[in-house]
N, C-alpha and C. Protein backbone atom coordinates (compact mmCIF):
# COMPACT_ATOMS: atom_id res chain seq x y z
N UNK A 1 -9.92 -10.24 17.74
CA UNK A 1 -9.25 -9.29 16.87
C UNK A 1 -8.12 -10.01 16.13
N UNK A 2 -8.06 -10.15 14.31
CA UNK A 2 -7.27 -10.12 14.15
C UNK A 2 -5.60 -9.41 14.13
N UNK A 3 -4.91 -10.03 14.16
CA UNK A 3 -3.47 -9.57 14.53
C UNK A 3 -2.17 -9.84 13.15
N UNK A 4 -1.44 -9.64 12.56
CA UNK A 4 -0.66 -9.79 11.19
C UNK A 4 0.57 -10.86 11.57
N UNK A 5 1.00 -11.05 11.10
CA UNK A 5 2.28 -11.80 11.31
C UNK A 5 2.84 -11.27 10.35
N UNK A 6 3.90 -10.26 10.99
CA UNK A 6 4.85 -9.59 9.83
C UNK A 6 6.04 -9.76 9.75
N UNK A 7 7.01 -10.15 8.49
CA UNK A 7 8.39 -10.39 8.21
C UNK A 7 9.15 -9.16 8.95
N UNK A 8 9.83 -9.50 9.86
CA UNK A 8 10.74 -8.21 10.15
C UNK A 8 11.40 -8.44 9.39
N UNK A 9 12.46 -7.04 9.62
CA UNK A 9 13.82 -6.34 8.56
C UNK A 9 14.68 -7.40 8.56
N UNK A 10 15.26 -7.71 10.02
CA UNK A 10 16.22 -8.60 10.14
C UNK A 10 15.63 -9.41 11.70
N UNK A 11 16.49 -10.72 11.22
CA UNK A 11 15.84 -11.99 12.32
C UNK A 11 17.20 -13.03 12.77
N UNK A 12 17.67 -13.31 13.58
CA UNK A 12 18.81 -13.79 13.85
C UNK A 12 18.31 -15.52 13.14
N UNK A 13 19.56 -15.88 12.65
CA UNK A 13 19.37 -17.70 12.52
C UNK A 13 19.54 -18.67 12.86
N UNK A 14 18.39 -19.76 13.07
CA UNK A 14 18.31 -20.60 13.76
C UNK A 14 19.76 -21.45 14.38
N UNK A 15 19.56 -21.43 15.64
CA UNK A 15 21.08 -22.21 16.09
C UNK A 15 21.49 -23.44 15.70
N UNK A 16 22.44 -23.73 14.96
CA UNK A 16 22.79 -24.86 14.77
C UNK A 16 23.95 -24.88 15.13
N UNK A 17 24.19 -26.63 15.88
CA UNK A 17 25.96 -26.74 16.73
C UNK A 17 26.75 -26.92 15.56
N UNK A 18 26.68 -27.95 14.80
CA UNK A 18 27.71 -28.15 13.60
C UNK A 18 27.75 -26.94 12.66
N UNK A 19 26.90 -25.80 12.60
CA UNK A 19 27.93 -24.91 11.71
C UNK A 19 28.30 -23.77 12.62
N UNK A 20 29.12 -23.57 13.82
CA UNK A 20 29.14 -22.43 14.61
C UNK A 20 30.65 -21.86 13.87
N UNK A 21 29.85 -20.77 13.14
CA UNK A 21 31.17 -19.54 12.61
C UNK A 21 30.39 -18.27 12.67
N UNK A 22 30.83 -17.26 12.24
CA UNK A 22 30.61 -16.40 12.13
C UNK A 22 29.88 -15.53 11.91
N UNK A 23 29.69 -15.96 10.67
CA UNK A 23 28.35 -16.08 9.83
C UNK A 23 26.77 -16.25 11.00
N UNK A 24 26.59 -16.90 11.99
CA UNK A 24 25.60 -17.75 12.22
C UNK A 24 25.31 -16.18 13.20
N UNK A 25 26.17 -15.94 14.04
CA UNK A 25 26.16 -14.57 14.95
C UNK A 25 25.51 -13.22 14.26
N UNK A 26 25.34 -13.23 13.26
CA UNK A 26 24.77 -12.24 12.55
C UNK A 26 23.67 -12.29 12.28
N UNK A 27 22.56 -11.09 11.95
CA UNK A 27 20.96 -11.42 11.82
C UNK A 27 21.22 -11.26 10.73
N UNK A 28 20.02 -12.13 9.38
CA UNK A 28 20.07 -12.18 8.23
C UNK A 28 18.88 -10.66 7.95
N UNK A 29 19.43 -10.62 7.19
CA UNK A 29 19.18 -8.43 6.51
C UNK A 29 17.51 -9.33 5.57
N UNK A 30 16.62 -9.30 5.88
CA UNK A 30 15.27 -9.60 5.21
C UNK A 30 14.93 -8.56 4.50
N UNK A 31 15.37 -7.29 4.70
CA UNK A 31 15.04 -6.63 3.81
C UNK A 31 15.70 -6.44 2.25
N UNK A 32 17.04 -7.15 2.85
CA UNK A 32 17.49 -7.29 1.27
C UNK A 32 18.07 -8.80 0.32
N UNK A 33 17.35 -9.56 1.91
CA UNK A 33 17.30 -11.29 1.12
C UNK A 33 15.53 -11.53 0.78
N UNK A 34 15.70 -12.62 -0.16
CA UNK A 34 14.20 -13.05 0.17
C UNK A 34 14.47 -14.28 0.61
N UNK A 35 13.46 -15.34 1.24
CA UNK A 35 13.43 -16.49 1.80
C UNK A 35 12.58 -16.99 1.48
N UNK A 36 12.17 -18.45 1.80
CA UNK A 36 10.86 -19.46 1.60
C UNK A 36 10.52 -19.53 2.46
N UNK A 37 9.31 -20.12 2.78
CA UNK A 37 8.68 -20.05 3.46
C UNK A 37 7.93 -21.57 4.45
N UNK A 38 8.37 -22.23 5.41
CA UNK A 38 7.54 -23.43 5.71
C UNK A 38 7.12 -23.51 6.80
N UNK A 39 5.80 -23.47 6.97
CA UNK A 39 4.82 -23.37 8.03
C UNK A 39 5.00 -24.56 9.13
N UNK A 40 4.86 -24.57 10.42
CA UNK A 40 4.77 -25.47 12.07
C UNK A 40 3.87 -25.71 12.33
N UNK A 41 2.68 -24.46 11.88
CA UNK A 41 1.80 -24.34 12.86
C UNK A 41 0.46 -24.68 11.24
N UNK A 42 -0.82 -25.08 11.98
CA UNK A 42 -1.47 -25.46 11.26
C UNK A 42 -2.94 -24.29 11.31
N UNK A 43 -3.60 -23.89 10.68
CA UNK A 43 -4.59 -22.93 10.62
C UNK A 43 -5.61 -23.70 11.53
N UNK A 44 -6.02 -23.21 12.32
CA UNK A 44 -7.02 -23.71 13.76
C UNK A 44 -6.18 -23.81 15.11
N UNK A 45 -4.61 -23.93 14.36
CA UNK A 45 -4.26 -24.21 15.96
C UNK A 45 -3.76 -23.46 17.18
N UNK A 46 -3.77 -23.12 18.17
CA UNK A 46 -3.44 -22.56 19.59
C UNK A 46 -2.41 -22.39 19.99
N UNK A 47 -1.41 -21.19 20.14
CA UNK A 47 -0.06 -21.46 20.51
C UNK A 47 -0.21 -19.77 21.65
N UNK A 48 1.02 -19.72 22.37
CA UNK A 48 1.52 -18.18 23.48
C UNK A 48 2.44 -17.48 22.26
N UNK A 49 2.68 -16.28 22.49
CA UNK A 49 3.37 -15.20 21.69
C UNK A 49 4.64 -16.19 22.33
N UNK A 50 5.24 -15.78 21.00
CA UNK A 50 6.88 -16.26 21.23
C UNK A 50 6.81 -17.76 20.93
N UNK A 51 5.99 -18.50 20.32
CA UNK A 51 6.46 -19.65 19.92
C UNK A 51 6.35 -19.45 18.65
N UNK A 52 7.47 -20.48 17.90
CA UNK A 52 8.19 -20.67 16.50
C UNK A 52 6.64 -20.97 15.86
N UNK A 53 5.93 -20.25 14.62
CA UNK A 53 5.10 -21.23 14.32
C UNK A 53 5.84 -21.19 12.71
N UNK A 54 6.46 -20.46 12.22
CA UNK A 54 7.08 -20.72 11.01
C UNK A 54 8.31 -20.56 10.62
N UNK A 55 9.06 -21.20 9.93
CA UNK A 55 10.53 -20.97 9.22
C UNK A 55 10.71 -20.50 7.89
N UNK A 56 11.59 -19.57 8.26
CA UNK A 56 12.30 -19.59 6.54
C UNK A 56 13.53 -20.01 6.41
N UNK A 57 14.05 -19.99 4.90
CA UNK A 57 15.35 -20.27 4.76
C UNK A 57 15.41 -19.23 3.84
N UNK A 58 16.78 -18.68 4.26
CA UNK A 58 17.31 -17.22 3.29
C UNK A 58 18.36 -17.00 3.87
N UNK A 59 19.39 -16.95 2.69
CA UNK A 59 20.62 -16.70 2.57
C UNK A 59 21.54 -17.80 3.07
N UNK A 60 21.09 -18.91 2.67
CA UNK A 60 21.52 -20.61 2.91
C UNK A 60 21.37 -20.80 4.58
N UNK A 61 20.65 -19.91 5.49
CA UNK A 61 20.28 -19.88 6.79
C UNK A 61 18.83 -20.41 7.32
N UNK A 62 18.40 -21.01 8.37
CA UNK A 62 17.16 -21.10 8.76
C UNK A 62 16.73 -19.84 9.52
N UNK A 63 15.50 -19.15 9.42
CA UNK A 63 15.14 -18.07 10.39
C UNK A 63 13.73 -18.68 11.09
N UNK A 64 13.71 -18.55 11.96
CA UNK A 64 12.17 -19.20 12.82
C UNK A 64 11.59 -17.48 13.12
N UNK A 65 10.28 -17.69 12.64
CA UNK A 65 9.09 -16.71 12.87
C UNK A 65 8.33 -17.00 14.16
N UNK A 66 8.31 -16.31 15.29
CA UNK A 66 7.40 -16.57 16.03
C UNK A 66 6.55 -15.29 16.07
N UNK A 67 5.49 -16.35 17.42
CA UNK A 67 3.90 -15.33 17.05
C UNK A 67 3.83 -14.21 18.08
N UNK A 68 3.37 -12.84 17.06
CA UNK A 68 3.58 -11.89 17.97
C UNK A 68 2.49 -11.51 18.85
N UNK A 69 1.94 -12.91 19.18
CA UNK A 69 0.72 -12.45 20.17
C UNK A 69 0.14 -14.19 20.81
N UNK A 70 -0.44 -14.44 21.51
CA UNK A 70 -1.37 -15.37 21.79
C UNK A 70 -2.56 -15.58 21.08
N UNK A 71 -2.62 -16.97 20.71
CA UNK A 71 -3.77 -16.99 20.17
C UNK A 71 -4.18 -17.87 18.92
N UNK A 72 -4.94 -18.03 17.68
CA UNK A 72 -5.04 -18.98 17.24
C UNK A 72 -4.55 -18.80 15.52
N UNK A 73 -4.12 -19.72 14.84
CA UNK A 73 -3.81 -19.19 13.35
C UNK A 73 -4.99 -19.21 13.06
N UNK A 74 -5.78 -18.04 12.13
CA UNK A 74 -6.84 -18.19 10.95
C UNK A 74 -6.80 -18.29 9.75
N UNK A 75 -5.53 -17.50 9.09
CA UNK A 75 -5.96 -17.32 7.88
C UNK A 75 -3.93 -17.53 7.79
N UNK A 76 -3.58 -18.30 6.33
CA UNK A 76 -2.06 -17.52 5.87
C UNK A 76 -2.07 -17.12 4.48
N UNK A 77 -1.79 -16.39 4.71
CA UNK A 77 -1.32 -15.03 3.64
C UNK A 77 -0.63 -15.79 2.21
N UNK A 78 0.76 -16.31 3.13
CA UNK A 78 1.79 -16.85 2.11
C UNK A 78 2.06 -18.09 2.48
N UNK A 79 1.89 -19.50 1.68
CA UNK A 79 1.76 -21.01 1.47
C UNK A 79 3.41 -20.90 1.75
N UNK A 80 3.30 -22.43 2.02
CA UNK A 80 4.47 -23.14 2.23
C UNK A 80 5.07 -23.29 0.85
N UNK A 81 6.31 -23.12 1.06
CA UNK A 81 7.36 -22.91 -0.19
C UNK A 81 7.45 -22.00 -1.12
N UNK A 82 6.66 -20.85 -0.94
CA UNK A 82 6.83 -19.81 -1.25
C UNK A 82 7.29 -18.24 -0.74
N UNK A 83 7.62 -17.50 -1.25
CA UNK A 83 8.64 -16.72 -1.33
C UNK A 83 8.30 -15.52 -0.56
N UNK A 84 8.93 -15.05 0.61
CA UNK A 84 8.36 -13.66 1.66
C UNK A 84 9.84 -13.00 1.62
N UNK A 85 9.87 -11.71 2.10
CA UNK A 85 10.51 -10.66 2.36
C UNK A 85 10.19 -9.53 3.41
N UNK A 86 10.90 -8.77 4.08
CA UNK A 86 10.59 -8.21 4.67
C UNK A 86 9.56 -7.78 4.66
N UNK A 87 8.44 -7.33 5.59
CA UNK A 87 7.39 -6.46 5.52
C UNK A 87 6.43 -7.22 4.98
N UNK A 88 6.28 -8.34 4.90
CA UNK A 88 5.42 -9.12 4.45
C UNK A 88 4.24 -9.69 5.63
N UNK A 89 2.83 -9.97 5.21
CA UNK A 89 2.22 -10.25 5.88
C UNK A 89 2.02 -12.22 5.70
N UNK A 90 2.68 -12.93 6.38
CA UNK A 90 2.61 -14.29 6.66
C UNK A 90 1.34 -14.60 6.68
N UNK A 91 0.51 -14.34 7.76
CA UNK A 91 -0.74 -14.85 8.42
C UNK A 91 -1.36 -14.03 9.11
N UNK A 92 -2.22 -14.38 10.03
CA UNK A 92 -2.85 -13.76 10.83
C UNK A 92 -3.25 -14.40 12.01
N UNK A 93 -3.30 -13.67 13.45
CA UNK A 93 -3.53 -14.62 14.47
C UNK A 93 -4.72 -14.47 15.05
N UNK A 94 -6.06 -14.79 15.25
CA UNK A 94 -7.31 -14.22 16.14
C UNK A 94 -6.86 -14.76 17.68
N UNK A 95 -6.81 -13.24 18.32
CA UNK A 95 -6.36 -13.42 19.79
C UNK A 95 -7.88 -12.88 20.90
């Protein structure tokens, strides 16, 4: 069965030690940024729910996408370096 990989509303951003302020503690609002888009994971390959298989960057932040299920990438929706927003369908996972 395929499964979606969908942009949530909001997604906390990736931890980084050298910029710890304020800013970083907050989830970035996806529904009213857009971001890019760069793929981890490669179409054929095998990963458990909850691993990172893609990043964005939005709102000068990194956000990591992980998979909401087990199982394998088949198909993506939206290419690397291009542009997603909330509610968006990334990919798809056959679990």
């Amino acid at each position: 069965m395929k499964q979606p990989i969908i942009v949530p509303d909001q997604i906390m951003p990736k931890p980084m030690p050298w910029r710890n302020c304020e800013c970083m503690k907050q989830p970035v609002d996806l529904a009213a940024k857009k971001g890019t888009l760069t793929w981890l994971t490669e179409i054929g390959e095998t990963f458990e729910k909850g691993t990172v298989i893609c990043e964005g960057e939005a709102d000068k932040k990194t956000v990591e996408i992980t998979a909401p299920c087990s199982g394998k990438l088949v198909e993506k929706v939206i290419d690397d370096e291009c542009v997603f927003q909330a509610g968006d369908i990334l990919g798809y996972i056959e679990n």
